[in-house]
PDB file of N, CA and C in Angstrom:
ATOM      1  N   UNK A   1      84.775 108.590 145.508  1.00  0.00           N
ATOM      2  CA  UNK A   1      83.897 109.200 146.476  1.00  0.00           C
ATOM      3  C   UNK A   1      82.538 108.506 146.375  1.00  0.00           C
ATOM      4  N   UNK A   2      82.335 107.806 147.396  1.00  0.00           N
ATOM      5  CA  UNK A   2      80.662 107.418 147.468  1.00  0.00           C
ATOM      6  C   UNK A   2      79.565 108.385 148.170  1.00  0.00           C
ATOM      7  N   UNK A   3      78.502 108.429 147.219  1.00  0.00           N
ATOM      8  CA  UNK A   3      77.683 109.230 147.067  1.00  0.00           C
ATOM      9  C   UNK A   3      75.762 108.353 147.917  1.00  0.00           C
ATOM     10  N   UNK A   4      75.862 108.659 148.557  1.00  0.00           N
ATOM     11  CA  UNK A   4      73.962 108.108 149.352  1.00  0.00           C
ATOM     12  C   UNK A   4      72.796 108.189 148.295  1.00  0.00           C
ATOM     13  N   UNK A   5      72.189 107.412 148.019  1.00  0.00           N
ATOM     14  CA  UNK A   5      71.124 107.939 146.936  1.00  0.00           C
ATOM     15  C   UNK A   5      70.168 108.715 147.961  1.00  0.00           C
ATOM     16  N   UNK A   6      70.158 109.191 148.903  1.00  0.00           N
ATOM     17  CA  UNK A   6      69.567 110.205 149.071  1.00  0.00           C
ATOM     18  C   UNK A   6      70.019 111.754 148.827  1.00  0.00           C
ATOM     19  N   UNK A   7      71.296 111.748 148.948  1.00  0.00           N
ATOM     20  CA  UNK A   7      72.012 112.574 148.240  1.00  0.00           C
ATOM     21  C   UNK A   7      71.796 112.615 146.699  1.00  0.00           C
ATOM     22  N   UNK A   8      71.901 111.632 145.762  1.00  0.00           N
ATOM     23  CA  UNK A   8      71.558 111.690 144.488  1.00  0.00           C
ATOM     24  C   UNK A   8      70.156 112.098 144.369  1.00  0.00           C
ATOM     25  N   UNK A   9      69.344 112.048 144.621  1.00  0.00           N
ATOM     26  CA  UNK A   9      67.972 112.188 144.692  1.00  0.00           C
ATOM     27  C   UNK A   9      67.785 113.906 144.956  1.00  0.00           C
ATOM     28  N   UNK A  10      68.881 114.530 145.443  1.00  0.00           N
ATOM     29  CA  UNK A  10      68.543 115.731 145.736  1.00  0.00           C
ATOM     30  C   UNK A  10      69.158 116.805 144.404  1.00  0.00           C
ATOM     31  N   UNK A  11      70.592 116.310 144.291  1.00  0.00           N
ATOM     32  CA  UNK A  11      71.095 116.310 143.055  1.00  0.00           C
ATOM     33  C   UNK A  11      70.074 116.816 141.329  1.00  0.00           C
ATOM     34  N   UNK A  12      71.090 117.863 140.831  1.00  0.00           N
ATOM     35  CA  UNK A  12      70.664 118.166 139.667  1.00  0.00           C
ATOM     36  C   UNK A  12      70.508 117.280 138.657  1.00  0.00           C
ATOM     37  N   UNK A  13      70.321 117.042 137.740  1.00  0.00           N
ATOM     38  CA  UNK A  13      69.913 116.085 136.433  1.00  0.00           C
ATOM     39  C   UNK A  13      71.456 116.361 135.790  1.00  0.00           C
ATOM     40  N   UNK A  14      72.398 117.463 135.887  1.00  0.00           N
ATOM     41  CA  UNK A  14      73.435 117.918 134.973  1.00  0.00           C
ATOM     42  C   UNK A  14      74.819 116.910 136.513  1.00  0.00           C
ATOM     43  N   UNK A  15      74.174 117.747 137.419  1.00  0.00           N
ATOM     44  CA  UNK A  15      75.483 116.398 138.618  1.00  0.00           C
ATOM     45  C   UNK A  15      75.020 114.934 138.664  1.00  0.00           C
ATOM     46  N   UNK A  16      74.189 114.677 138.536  1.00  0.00           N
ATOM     47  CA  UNK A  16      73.656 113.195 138.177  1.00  0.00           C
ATOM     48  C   UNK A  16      74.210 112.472 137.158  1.00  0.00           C
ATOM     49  N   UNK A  17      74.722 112.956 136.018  1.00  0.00           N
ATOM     50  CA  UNK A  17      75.189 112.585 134.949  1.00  0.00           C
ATOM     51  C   UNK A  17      76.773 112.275 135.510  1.00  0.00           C
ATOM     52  N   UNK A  18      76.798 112.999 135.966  1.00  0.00           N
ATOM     53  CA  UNK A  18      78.457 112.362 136.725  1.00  0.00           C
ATOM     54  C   UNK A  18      78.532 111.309 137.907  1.00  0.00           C
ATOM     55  N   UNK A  19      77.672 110.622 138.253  1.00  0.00           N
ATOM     56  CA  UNK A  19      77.407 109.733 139.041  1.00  0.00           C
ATOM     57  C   UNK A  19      77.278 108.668 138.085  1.00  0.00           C
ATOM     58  N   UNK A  20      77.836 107.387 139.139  1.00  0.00           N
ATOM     59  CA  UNK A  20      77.451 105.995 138.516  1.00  0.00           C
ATOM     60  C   UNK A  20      76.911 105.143 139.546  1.00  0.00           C
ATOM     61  N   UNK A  21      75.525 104.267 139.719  1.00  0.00           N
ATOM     62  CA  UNK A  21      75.089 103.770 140.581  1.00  0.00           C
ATOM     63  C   UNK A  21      76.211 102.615 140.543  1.00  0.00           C
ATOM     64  N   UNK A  22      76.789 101.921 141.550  1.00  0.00           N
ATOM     65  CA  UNK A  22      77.344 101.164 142.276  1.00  0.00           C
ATOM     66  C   UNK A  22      76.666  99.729 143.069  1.00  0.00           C
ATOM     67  N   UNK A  23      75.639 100.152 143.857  1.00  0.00           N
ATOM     68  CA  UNK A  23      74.921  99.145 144.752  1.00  0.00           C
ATOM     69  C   UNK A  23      74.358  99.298 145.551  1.00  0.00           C
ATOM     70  N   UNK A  24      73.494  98.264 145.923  1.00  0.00           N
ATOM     71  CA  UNK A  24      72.227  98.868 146.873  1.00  0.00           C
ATOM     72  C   UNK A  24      72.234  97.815 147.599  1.00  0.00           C
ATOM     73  N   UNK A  25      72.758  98.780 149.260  1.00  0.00           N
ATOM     74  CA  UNK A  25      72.835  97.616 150.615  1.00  0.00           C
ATOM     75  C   UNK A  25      72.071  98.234 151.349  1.00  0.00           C
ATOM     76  N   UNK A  26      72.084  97.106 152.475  1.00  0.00           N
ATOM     77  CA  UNK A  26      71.326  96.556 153.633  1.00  0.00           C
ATOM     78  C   UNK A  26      72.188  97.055 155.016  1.00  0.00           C
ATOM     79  N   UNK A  27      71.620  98.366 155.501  1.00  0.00           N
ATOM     80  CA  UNK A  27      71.963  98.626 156.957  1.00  0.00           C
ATOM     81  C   UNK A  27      72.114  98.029 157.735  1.00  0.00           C
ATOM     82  N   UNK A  28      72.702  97.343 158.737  1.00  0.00           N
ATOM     83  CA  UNK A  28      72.137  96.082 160.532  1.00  0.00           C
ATOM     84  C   UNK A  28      70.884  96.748 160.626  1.00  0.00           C
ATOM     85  N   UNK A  29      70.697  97.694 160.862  1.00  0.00           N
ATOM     86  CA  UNK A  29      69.677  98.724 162.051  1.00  0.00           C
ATOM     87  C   UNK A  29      68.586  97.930 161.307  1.00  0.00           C
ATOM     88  N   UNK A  30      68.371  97.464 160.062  1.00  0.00           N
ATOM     89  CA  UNK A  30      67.377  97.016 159.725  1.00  0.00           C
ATOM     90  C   UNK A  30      66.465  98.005 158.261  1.00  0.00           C
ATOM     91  N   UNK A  31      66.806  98.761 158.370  1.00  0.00           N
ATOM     92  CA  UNK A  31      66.034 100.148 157.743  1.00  0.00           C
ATOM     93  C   UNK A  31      66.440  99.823 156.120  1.00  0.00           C
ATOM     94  N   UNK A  32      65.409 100.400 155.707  1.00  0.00           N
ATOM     95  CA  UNK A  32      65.321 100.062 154.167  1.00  0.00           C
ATOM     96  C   UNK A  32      66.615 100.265 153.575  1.00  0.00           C
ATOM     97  N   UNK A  33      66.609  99.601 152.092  1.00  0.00           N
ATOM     98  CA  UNK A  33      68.265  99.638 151.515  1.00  0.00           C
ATOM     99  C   UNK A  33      68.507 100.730 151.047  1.00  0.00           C
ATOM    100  N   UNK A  34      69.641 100.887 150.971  1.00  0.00           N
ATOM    101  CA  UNK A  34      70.037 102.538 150.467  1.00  0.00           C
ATOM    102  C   UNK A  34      70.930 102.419 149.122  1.00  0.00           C
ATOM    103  N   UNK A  35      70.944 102.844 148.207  1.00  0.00           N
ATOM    104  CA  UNK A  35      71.524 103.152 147.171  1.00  0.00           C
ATOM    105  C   UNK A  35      72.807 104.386 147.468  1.00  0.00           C
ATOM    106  N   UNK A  36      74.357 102.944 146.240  1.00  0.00           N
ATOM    107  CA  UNK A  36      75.382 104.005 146.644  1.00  0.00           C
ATOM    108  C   UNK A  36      75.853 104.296 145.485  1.00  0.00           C
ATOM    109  N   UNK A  37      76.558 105.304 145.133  1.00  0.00           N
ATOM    110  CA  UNK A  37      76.760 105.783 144.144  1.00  0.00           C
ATOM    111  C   UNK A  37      78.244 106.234 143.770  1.00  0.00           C
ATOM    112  N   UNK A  38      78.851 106.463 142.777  1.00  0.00           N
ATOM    113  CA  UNK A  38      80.341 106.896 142.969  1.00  0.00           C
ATOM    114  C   UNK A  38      80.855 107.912 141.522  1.00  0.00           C
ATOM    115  N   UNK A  39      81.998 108.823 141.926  1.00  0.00           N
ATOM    116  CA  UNK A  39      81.692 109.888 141.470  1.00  0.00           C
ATOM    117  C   UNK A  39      82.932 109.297 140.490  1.00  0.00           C
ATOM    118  N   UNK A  40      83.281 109.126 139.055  1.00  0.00           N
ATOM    119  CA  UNK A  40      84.046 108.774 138.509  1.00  0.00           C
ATOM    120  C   UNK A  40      84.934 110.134 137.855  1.00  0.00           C
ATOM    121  N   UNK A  41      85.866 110.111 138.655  1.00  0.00           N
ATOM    122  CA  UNK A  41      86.685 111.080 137.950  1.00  0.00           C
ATOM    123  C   UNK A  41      88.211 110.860 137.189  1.00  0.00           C
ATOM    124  N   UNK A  42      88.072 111.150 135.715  1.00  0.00           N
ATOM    125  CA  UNK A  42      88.748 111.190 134.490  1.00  0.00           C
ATOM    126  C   UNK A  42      89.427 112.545 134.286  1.00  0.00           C
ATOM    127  N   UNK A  43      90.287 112.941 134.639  1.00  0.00           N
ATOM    128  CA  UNK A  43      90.294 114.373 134.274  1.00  0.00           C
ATOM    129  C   UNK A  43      90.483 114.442 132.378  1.00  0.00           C
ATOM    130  N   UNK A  44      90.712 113.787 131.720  1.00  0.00           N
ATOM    131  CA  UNK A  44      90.187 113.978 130.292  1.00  0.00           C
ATOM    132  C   UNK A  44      88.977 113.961 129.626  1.00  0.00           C
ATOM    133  N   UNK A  45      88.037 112.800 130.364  1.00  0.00           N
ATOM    134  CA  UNK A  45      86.380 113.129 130.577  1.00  0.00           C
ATOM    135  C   UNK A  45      85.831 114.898 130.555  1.00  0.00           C
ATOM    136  N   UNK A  46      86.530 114.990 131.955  1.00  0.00           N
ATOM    137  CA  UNK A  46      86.034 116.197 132.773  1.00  0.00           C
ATOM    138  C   UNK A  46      86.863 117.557 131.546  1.00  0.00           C
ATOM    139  N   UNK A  47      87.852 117.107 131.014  1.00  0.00           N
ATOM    140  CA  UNK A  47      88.170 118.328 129.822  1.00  0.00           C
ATOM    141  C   UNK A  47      87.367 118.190 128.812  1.00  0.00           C
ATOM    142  N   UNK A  48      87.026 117.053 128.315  1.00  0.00           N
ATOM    143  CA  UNK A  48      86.039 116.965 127.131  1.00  0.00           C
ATOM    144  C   UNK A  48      84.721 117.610 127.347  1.00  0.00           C
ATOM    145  N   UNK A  49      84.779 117.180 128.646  1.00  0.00           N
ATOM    146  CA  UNK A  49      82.659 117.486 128.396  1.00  0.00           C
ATOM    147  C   UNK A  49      82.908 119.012 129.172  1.00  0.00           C
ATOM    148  N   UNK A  50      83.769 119.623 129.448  1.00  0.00           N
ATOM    149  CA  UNK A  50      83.707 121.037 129.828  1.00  0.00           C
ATOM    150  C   UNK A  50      84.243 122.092 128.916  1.00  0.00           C
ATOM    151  N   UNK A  51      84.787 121.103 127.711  1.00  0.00           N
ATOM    152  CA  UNK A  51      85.324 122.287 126.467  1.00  0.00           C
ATOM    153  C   UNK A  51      87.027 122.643 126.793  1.00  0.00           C
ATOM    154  N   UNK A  52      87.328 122.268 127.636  1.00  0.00           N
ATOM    155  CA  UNK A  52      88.524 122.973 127.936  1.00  0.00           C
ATOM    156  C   UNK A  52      89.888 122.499 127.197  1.00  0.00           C
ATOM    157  N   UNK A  53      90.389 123.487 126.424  1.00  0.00           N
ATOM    158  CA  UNK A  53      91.756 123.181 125.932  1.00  0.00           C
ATOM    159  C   UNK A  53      93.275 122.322 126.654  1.00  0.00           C
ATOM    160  N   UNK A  54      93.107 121.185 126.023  1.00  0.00           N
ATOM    161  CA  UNK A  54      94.147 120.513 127.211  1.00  0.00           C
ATOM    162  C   UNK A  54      95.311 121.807 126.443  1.00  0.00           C
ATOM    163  N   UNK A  55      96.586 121.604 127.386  1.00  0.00           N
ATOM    164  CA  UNK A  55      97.685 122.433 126.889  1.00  0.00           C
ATOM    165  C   UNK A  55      98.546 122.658 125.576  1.00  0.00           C
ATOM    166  N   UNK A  56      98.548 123.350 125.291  1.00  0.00           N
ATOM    167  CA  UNK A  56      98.931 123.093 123.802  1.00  0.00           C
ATOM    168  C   UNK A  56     100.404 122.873 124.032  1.00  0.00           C
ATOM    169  N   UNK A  57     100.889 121.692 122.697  1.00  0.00           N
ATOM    170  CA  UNK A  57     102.040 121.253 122.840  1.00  0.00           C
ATOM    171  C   UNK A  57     103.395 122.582 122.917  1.00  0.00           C
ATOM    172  N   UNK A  58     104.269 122.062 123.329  1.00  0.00           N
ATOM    173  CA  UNK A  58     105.446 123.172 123.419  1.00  0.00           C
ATOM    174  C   UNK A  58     106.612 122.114 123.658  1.00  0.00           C
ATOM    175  N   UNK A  59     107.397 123.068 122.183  1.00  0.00           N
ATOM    176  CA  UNK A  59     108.953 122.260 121.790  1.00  0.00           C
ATOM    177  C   UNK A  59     109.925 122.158 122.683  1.00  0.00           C
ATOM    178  N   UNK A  60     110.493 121.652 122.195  1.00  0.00           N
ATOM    179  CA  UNK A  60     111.753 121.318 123.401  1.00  0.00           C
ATOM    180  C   UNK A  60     112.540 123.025 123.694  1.00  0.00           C
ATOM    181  N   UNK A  61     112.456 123.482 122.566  1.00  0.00           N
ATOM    182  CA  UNK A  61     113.882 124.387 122.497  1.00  0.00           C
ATOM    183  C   UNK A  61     112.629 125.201 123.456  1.00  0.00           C
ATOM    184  N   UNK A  62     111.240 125.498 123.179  1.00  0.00           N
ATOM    185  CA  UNK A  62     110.334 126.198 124.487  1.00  0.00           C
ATOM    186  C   UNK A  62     110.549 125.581 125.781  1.00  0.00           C
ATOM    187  N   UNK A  63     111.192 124.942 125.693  1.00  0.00           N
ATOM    188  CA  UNK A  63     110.952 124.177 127.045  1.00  0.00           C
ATOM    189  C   UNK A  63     111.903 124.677 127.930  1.00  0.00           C
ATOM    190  N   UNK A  64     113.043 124.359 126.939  1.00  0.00           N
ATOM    191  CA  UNK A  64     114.411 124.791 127.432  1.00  0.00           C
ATOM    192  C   UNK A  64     114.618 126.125 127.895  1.00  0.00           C
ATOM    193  N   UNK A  65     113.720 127.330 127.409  1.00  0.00           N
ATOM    194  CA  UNK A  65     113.917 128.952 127.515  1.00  0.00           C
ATOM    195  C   UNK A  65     112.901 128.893 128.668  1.00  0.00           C
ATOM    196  N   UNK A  66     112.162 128.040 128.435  1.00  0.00           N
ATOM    197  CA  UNK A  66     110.864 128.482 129.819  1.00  0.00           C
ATOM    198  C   UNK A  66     112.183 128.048 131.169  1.00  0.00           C
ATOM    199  N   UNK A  67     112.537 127.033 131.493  1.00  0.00           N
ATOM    200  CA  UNK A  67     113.335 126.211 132.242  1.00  0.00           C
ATOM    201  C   UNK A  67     114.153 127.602 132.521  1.00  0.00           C
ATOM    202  N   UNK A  68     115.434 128.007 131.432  1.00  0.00           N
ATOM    203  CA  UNK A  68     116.436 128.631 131.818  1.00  0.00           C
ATOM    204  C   UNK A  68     115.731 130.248 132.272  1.00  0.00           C
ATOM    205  N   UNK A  69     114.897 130.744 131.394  1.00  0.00           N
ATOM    206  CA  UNK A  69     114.317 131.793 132.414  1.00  0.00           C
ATOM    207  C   UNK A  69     113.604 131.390 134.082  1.00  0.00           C
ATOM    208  N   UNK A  70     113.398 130.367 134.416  1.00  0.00           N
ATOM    209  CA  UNK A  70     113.053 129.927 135.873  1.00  0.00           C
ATOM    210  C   UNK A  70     114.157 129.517 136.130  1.00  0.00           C
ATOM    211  N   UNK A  71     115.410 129.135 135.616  1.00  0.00           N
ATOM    212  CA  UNK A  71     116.571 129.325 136.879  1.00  0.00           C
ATOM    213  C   UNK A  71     116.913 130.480 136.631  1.00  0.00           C
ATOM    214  N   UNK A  72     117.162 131.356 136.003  1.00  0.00           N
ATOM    215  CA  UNK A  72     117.475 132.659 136.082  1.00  0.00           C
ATOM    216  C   UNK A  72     116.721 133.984 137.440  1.00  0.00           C
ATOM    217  N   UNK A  73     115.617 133.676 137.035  1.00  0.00           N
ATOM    218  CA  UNK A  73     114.689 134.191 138.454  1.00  0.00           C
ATOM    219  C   UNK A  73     114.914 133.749 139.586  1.00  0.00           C
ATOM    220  N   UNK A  74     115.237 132.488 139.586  1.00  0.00           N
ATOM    221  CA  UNK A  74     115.425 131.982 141.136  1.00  0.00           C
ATOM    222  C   UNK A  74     117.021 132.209 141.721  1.00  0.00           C
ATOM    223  N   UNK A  75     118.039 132.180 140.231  1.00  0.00           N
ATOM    224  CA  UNK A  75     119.099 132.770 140.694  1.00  0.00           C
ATOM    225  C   UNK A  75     119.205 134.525 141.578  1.00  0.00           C
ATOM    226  N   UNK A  76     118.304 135.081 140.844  1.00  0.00           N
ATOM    227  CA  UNK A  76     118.593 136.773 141.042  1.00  0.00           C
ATOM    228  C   UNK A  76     117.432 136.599 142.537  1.00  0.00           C
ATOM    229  N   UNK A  77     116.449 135.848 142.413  1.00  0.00           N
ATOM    230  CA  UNK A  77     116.332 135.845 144.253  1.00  0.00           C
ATOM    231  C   UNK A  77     117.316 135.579 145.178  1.00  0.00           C
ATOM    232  N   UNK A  78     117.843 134.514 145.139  1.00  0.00           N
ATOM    233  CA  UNK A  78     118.571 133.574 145.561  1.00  0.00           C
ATOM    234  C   UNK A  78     119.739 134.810 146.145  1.00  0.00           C
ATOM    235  N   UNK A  79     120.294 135.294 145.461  1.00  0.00           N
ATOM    236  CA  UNK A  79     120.954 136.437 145.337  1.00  0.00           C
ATOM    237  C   UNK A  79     120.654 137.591 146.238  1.00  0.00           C
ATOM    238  N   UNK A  80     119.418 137.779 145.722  1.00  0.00           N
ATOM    239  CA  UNK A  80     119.201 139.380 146.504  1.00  0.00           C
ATOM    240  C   UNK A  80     118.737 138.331 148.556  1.00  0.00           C
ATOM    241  N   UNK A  81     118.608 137.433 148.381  1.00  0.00           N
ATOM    242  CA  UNK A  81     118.268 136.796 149.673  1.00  0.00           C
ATOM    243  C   UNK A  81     119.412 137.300 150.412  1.00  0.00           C
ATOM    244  N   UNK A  82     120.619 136.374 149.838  1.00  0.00           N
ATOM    245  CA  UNK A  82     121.700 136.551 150.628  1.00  0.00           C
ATOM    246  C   UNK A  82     122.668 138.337 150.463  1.00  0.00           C
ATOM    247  N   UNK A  83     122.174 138.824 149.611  1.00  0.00           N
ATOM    248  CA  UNK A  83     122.654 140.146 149.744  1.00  0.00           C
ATOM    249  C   UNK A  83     121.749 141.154 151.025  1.00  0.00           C
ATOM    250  N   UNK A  84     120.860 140.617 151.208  1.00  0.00           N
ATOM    251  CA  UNK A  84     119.810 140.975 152.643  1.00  0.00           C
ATOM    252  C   UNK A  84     121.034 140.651 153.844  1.00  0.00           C
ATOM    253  N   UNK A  85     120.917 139.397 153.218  1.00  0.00           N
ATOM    254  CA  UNK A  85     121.573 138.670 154.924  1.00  0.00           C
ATOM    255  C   UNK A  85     123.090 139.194 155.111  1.00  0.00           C
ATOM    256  N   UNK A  86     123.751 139.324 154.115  1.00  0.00           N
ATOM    257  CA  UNK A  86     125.149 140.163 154.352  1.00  0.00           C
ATOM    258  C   UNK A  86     125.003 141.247 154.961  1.00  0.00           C
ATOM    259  N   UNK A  87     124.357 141.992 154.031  1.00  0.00           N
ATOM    260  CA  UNK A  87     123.864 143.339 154.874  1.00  0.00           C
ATOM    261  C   UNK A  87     123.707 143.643 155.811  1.00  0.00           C
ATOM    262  N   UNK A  88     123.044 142.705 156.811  1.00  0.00           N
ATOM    263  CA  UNK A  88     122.100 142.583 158.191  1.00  0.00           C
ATOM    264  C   UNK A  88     123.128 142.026 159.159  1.00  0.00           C
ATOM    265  N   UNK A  89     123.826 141.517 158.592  1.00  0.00           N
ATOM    266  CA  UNK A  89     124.658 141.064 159.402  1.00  0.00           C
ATOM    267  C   UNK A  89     126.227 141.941 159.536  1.00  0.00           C
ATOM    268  N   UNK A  90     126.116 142.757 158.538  1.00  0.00           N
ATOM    269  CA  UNK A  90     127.184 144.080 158.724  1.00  0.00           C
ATOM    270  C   UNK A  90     126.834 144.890 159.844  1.00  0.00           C
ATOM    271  N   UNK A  91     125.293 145.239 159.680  1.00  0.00           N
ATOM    272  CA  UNK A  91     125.053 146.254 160.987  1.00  0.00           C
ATOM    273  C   UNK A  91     124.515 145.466 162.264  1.00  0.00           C
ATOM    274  N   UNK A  92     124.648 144.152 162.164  1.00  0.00           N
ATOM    275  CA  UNK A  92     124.060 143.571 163.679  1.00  0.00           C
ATOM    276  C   UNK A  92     125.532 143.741 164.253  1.00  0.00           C
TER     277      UNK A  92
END
């Protein structure tokens, strides 16, 4: 994302820090140069400097129970879907 240094200029000292100046061009129209800026996004940066716990690891055999309880749920929808549609279609 490029950023106008007039936009940076308006900018906090704490969103500034997440900016990186880039380059400073020359309009046609003639009008003074403008400074551009660009917003570098890391999402491991952005976990570090915000504190945030990346995910904590989880074993296979967790993996496997998380997994089989989400096909299990989607089975017993899946299910009551078409037990709707039987239904509906008994009394249509």
């Amino acid at each position: 994302m490029l950023v106008s240094g007039e936009l940076y200029e308006l900018m906090t000292l704490k969103n500034k820090e997440n900016l990186r100046h880039i380059d400073r061009v020359e309009v046609k129209s003639g009008e003074k140069p403008m400074d551009l800026y660009t917003v570098d996004v890391s999402i491991q940066n952005l976990i570090m400097k915000r504190g945030i716990n990346p995910k904590k690891k989880v074993s296979a055999l967790q993996k496997k129970k998380e997994k089989v309880h989400h096909n299990l749920n989607r089975d017993k929808l899946l299910a009551a879907i078409q037990k709707k549609r039987v239904s509906s279609q008994i009394w249509n």
